[in-house]
PDB file of N, CA and C in Angstrom:
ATOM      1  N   UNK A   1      76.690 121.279 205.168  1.00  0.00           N
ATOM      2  CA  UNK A   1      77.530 122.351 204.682  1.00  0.00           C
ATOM      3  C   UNK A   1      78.060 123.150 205.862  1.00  0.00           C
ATOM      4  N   UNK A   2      79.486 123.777 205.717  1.00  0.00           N
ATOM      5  CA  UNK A   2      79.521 124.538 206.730  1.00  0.00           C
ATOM      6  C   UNK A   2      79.412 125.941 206.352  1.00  0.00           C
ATOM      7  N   UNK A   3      79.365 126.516 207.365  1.00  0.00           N
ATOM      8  CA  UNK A   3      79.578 128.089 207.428  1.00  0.00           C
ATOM      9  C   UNK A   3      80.187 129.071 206.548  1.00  0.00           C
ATOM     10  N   UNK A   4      81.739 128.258 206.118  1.00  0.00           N
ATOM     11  CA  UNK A   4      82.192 128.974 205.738  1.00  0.00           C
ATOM     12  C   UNK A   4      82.191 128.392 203.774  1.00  0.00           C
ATOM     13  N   UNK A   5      81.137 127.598 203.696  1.00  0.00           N
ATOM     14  CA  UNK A   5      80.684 126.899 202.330  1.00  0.00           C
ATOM     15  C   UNK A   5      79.697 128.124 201.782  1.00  0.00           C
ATOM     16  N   UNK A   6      80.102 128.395 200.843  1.00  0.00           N
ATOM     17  CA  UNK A   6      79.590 129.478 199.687  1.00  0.00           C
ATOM     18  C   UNK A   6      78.150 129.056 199.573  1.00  0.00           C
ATOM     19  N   UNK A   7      78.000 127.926 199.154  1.00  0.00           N
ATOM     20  CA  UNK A   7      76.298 127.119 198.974  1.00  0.00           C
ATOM     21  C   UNK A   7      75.688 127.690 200.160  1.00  0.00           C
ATOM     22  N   UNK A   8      76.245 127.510 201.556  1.00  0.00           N
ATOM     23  CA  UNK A   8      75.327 127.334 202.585  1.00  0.00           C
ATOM     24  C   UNK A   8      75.186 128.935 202.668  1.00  0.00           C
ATOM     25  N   UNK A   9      75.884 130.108 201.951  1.00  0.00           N
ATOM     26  CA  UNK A   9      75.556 131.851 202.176  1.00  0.00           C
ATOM     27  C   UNK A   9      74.970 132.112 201.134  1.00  0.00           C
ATOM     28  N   UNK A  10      74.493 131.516 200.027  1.00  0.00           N
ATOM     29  CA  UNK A  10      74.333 131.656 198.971  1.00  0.00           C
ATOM     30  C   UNK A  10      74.430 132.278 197.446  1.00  0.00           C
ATOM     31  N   UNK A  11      75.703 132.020 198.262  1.00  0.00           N
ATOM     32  CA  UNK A  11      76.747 132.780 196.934  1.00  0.00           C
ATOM     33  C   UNK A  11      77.425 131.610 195.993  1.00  0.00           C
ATOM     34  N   UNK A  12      76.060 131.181 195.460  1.00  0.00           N
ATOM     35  CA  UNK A  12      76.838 129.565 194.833  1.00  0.00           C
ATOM     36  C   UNK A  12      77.711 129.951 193.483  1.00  0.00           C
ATOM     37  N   UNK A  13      77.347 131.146 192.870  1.00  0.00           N
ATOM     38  CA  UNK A  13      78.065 131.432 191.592  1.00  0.00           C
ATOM     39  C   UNK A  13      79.608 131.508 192.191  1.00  0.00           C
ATOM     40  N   UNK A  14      80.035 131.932 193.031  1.00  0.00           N
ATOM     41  CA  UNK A  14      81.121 131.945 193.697  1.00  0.00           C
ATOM     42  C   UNK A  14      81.963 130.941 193.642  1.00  0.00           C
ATOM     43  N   UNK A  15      81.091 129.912 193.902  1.00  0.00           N
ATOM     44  CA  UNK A  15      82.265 128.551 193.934  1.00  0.00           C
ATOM     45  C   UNK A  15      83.429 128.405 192.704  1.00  0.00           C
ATOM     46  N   UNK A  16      84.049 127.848 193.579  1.00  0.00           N
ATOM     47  CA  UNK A  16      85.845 127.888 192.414  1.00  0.00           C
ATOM     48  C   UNK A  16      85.631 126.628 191.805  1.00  0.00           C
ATOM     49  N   UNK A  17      85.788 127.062 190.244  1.00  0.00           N
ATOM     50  CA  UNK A  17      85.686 125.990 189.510  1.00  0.00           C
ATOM     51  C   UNK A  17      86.539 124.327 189.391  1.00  0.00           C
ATOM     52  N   UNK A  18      87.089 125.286 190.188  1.00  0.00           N
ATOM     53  CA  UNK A  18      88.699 124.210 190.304  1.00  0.00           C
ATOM     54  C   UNK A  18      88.286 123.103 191.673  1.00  0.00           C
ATOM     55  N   UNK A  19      87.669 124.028 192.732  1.00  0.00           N
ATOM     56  CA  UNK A  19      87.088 122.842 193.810  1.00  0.00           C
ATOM     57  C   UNK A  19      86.003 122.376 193.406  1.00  0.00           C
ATOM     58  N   UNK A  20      85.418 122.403 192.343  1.00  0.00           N
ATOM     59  CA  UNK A  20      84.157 121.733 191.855  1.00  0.00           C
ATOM     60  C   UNK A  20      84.796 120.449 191.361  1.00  0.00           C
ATOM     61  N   UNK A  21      85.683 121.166 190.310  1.00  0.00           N
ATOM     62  CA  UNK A  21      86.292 119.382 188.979  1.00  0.00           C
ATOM     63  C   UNK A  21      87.042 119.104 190.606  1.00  0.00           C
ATOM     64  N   UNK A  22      87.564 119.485 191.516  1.00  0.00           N
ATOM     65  CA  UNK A  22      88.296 118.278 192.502  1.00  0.00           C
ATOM     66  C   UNK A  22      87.600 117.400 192.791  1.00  0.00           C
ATOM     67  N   UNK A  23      86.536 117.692 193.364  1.00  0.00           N
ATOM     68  CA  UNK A  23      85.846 117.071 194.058  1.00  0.00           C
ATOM     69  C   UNK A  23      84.940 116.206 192.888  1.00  0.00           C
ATOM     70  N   UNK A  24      84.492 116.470 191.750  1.00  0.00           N
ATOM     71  CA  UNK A  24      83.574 115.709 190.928  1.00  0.00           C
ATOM     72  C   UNK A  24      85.102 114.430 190.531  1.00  0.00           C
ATOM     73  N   UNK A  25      86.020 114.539 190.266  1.00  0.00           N
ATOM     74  CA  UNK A  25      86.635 113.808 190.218  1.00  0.00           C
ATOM     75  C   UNK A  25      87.368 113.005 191.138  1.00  0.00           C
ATOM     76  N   UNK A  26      87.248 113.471 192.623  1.00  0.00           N
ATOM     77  CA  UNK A  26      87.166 112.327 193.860  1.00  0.00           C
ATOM     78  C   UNK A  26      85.841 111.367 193.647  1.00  0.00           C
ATOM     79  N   UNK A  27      84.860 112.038 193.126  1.00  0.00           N
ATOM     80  CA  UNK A  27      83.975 111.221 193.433  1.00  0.00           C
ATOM     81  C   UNK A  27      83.558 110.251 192.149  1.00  0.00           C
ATOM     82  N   UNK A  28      84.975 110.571 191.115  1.00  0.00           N
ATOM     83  CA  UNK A  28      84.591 109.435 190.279  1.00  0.00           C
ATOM     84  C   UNK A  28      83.396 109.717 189.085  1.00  0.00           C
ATOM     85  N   UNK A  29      83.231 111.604 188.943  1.00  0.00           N
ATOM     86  CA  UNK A  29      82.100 111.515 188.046  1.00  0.00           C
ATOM     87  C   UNK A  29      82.629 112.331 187.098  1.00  0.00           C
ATOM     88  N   UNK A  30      83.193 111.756 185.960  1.00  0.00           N
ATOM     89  CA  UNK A  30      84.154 112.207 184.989  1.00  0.00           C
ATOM     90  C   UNK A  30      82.833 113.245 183.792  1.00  0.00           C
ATOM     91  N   UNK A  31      81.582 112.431 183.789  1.00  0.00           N
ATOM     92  CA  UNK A  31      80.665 112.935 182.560  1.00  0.00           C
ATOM     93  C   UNK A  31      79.889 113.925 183.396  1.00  0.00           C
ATOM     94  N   UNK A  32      80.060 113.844 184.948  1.00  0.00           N
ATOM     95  CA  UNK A  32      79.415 115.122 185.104  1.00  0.00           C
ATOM     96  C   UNK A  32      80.470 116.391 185.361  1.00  0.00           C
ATOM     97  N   UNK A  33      81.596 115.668 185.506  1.00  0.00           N
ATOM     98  CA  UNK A  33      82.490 116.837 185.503  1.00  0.00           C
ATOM     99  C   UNK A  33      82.646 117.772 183.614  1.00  0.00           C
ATOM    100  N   UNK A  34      82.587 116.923 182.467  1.00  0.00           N
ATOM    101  CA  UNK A  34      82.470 117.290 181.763  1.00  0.00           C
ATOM    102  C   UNK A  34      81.622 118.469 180.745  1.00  0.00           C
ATOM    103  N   UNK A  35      80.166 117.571 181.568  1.00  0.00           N
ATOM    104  CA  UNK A  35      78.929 117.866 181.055  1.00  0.00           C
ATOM    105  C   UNK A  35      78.019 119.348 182.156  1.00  0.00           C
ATOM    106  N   UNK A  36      78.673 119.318 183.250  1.00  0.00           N
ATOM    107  CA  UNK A  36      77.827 119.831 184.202  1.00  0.00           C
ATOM    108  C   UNK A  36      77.852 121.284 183.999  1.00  0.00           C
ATOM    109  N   UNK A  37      78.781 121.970 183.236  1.00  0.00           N
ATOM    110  CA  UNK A  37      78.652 123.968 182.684  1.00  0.00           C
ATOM    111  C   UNK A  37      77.991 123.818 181.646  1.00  0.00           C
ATOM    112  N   UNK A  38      77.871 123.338 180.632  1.00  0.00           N
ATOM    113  CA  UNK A  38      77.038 123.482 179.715  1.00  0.00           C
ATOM    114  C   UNK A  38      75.621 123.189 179.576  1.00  0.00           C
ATOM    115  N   UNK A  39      75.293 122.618 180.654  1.00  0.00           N
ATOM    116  CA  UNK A  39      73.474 121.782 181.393  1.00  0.00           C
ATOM    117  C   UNK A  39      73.610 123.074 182.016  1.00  0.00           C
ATOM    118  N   UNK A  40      74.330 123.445 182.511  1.00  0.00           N
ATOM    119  CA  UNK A  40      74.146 124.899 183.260  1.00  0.00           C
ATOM    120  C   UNK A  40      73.365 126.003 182.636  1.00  0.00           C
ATOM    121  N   UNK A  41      74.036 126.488 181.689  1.00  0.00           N
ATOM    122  CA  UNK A  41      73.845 126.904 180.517  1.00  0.00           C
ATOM    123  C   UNK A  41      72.211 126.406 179.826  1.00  0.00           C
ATOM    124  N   UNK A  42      72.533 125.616 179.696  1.00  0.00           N
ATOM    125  CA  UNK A  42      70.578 125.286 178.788  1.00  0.00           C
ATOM    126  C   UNK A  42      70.100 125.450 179.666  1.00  0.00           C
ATOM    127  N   UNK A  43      70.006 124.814 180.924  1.00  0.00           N
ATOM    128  CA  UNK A  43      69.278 125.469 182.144  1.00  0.00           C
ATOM    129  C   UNK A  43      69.150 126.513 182.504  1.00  0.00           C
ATOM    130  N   UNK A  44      69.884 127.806 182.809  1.00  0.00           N
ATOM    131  CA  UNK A  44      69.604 128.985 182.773  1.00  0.00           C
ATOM    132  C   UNK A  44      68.655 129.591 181.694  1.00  0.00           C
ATOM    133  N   UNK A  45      69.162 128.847 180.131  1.00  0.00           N
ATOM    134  CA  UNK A  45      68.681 129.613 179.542  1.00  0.00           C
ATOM    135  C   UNK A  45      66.826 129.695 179.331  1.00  0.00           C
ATOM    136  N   UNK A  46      66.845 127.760 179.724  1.00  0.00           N
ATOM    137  CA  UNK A  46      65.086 127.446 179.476  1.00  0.00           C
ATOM    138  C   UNK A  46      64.494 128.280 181.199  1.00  0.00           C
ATOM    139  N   UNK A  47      65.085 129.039 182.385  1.00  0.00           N
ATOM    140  CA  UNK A  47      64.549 128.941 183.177  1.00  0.00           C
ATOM    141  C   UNK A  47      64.086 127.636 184.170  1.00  0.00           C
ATOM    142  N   UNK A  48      65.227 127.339 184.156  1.00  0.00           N
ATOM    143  CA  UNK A  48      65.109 125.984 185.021  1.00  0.00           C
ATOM    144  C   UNK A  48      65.649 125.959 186.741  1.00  0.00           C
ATOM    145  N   UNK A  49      64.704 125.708 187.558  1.00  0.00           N
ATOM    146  CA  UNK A  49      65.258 125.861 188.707  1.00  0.00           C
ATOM    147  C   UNK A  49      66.412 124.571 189.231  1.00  0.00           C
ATOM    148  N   UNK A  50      67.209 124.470 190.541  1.00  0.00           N
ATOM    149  CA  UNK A  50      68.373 123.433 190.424  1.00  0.00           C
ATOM    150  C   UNK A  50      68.023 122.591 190.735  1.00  0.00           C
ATOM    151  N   UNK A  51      66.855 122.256 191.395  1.00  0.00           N
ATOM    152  CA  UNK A  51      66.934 120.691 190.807  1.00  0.00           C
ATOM    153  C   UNK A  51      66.366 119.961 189.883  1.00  0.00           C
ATOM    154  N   UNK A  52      66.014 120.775 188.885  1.00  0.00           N
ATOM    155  CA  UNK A  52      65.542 120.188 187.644  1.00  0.00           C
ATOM    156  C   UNK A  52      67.012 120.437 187.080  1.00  0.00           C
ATOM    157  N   UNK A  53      68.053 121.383 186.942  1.00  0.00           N
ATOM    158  CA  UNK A  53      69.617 121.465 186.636  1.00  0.00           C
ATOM    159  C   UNK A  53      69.794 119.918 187.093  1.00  0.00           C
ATOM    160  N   UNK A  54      69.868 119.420 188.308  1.00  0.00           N
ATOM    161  CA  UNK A  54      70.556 118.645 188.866  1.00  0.00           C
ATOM    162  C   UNK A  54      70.090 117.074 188.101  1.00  0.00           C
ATOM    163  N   UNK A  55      68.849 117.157 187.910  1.00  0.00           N
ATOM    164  CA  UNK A  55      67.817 116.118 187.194  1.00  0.00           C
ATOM    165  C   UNK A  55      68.547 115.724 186.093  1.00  0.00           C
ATOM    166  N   UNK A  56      68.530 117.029 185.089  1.00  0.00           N
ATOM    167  CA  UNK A  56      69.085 117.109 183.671  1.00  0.00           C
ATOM    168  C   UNK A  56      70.564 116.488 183.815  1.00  0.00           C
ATOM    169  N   UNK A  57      71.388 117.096 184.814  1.00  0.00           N
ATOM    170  CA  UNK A  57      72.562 116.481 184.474  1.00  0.00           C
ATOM    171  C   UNK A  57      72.787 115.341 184.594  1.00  0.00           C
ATOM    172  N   UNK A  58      72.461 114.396 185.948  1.00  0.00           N
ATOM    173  CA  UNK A  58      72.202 113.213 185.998  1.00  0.00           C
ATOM    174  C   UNK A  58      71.687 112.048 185.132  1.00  0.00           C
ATOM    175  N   UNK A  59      70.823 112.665 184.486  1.00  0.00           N
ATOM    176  CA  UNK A  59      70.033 112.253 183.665  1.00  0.00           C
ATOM    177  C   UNK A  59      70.887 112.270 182.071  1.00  0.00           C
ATOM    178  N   UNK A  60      71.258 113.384 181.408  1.00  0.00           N
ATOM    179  CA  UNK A  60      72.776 113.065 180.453  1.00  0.00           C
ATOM    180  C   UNK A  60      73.783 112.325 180.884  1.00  0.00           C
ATOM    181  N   UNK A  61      74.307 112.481 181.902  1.00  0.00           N
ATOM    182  CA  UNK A  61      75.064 111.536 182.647  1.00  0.00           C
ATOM    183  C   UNK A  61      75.240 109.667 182.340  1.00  0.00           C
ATOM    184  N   UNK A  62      74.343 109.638 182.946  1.00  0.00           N
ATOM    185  CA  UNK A  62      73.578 108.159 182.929  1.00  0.00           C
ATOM    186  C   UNK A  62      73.213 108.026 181.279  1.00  0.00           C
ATOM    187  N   UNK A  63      72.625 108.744 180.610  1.00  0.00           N
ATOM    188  CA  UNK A  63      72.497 108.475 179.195  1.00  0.00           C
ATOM    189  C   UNK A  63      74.109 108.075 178.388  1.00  0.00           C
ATOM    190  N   UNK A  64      74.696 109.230 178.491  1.00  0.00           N
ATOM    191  CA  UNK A  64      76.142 109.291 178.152  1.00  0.00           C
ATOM    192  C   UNK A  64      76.925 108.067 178.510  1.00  0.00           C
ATOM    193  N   UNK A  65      76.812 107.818 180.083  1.00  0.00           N
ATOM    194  CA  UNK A  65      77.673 106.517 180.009  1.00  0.00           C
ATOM    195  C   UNK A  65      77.452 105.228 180.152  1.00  0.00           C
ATOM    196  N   UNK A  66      75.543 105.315 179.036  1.00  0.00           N
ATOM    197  CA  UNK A  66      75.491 103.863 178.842  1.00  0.00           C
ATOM    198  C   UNK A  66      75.583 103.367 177.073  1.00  0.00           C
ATOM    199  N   UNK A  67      75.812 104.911 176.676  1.00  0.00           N
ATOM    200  CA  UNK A  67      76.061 104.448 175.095  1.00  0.00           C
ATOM    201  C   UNK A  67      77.937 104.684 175.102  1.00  0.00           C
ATOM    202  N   UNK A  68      78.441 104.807 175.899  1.00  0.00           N
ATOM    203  CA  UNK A  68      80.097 104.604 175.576  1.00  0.00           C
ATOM    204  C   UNK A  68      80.548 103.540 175.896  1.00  0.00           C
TER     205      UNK A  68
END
């Protein structure tokens, strides 16, 4: 990360939603671009730290796009 990356000051709520879907969609991840605010969401709400967030989404992810 660099310096001037929000993650690396930790002001991750900050990040622009718009360079998030860019980049999830350079990288080709359409169900986590979909799915990834609302895992947010249950996650906040059960008290979940991020990489159990990150777990969960992956984890719908991979569920999601083996029954479509």
């Amino acid at each position: 990360m660099t310096k001037g990356d929000s993650a690396a000051s930790g002001a991750t709520a900050t990040v622009p939603p718009v360079l998030l879907a860019h980049h999830l969609k350079q990288l080709k991840l359409p169900t986590i671009l979909r799915e990834h605010e609302k895992v947010a969401r249950e996650a906040a709400r059960d008290g979940v730290d991020h990489v159990r967030y990150l777990l969960r989404l992956v984890k719908n992810s991979r569920t999601l796009n083996f029954t479509h």
